[in-house]
Protein backbone atom coordinates (compact mmCIF):
# COMPACT_ATOMS: atom_id res chain seq x y z
CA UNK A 1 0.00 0.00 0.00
CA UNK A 2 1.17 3.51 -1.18
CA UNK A 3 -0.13 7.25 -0.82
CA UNK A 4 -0.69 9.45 -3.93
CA UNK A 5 1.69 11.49 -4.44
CA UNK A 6 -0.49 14.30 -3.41
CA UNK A 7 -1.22 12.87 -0.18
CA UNK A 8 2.68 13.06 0.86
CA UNK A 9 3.00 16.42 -1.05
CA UNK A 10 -0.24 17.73 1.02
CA UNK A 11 1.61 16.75 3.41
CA UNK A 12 4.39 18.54 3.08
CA UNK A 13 3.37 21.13 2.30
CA UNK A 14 0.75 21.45 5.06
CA UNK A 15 3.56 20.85 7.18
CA UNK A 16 5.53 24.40 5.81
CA UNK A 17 2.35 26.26 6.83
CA UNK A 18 2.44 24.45 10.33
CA UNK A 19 6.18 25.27 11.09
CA UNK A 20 5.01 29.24 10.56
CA UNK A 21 1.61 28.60 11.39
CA UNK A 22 -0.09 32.68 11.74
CA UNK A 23 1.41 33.23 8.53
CA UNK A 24 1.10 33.48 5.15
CA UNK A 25 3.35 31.62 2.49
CA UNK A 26 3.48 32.19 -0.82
CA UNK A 27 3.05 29.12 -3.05
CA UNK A 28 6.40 29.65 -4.68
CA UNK A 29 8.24 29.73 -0.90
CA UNK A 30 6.55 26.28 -0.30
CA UNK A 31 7.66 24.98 -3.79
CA UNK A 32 11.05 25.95 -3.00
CA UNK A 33 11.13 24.52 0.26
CA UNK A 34 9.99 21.29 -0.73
CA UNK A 35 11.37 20.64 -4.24
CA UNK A 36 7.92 20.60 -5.85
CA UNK A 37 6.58 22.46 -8.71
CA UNK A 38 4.22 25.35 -8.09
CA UNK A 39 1.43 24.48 -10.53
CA UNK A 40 0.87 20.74 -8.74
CA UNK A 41 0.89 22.35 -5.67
CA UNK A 42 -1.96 25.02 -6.80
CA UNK A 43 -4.30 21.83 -7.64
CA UNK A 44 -3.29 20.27 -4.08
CA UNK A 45 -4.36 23.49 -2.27
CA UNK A 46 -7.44 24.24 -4.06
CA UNK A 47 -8.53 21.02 -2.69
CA UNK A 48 -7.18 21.40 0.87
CA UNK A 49 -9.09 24.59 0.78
CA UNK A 50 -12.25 23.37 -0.44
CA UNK A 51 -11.96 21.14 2.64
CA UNK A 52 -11.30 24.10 5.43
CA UNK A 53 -8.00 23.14 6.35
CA UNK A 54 -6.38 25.98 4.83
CA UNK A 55 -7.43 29.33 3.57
CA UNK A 56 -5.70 31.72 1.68
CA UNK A 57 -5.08 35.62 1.39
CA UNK A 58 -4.73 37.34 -2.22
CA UNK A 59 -2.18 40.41 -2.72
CA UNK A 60 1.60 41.32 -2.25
CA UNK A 61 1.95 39.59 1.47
CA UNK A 62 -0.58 37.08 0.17
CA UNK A 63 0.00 33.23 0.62
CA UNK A 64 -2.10 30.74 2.09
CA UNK A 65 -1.91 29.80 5.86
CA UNK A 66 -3.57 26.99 8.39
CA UNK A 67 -7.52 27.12 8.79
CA UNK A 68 -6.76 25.77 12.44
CA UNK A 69 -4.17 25.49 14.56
CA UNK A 70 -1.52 22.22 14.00
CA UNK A 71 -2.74 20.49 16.81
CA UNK A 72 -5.85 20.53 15.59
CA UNK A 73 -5.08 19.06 12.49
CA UNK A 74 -4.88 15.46 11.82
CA UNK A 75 -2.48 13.73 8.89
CA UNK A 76 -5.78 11.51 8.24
CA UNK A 77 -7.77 14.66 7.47
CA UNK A 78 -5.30 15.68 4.72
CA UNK A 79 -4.67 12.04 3.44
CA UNK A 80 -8.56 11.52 3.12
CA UNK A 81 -9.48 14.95 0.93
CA UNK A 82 -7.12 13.07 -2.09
CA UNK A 83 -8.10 9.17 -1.53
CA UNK A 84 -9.66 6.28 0.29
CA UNK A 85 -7.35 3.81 2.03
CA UNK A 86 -8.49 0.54 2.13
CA UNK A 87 -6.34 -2.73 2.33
CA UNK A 88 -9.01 -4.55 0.37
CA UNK A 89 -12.07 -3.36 -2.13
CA UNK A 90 -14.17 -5.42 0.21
CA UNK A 91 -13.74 -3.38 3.08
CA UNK A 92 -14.73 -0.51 0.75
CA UNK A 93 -17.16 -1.88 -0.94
CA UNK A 94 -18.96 -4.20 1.78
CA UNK A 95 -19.68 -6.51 -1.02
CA UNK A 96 -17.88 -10.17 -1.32
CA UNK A 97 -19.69 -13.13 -2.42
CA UNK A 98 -17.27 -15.19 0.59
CA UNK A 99 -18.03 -12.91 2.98
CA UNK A 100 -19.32 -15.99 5.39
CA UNK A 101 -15.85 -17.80 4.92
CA UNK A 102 -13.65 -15.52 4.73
CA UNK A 103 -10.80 -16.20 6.68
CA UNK A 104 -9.32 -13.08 5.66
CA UNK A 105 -11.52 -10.36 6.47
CA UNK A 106 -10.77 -9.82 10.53
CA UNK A 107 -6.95 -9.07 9.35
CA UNK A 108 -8.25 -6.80 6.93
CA UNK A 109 -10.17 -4.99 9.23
CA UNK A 110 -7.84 -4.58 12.19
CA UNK A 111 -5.47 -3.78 9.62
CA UNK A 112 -7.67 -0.61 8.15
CA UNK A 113 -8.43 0.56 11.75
CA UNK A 114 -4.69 0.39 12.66
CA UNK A 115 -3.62 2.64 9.57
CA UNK A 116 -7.04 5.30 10.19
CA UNK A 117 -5.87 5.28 14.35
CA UNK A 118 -2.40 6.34 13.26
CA UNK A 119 -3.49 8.72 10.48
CA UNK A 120 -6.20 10.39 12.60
CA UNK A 121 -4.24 10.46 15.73
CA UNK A 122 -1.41 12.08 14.42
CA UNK A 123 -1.52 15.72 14.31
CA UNK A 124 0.67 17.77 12.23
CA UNK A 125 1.92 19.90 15.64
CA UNK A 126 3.04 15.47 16.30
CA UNK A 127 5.09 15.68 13.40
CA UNK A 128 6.77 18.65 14.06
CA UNK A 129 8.23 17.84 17.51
């Protein structure tokens, strides 16, 4: 299993806003930080604002900044605005024509609610200590 590349660059990039969090930073300041282009990271924070966790302000000292504070933010939050994570489609789905005899399914499922508990328990003021 693998995030999307704009899960990690979310991220990332969330993670610049955190370390000055109460400011504003340009897109191009986070680009250069992190090595990524400017034009993939417009797309990723369209989205991230869409969802409320960050919010932007237009103009010479413009950027974008945190909606809420770091602590308040979860990695799983982030993760979930670009994709799903499931180990199996019949977690997803809750359709399986074995779903009597599976022998599978109860590693599955502690496996999916071991990745959300880290994802949503991890806050991006975690990941800065």
């Amino acid at each position: 299993m693998q995030l999307n590349t704009q899960s990690r660059y979310a991220l990332r990039a969330t993670l610049e806003l955190a370390k000055d969090y109460n400011k504003s930073i340009p897109l191009s300041k986070i680009s250069e930080n992190q090595f990524l282009s400017v034009r993939y990271l417009e797309q990723i924070f369209a989205k991230l604002k869409k969802a409320g966790i960050v919010e932007s302000v237009r103009g010479v000292k413009g950027g974008y900044y945190l909606a809420k504070e770091p602590k308040n933010i979860s990695v799983g939050e982030i993760v979930e605005i670009f994709e799903t994570f499931y180990p199996t489609e019949c977690l997803k789905t809750n359709e399986c024509d074995m779903i009597e005899q599976c022998l599978t399914k109860n590693l599955w499922s502690r496996l999916k609610v071991s990745i959300d508990e880290v994802l949503y328990k991890t806050t991006l003021a975690d990941l800065l200590k």
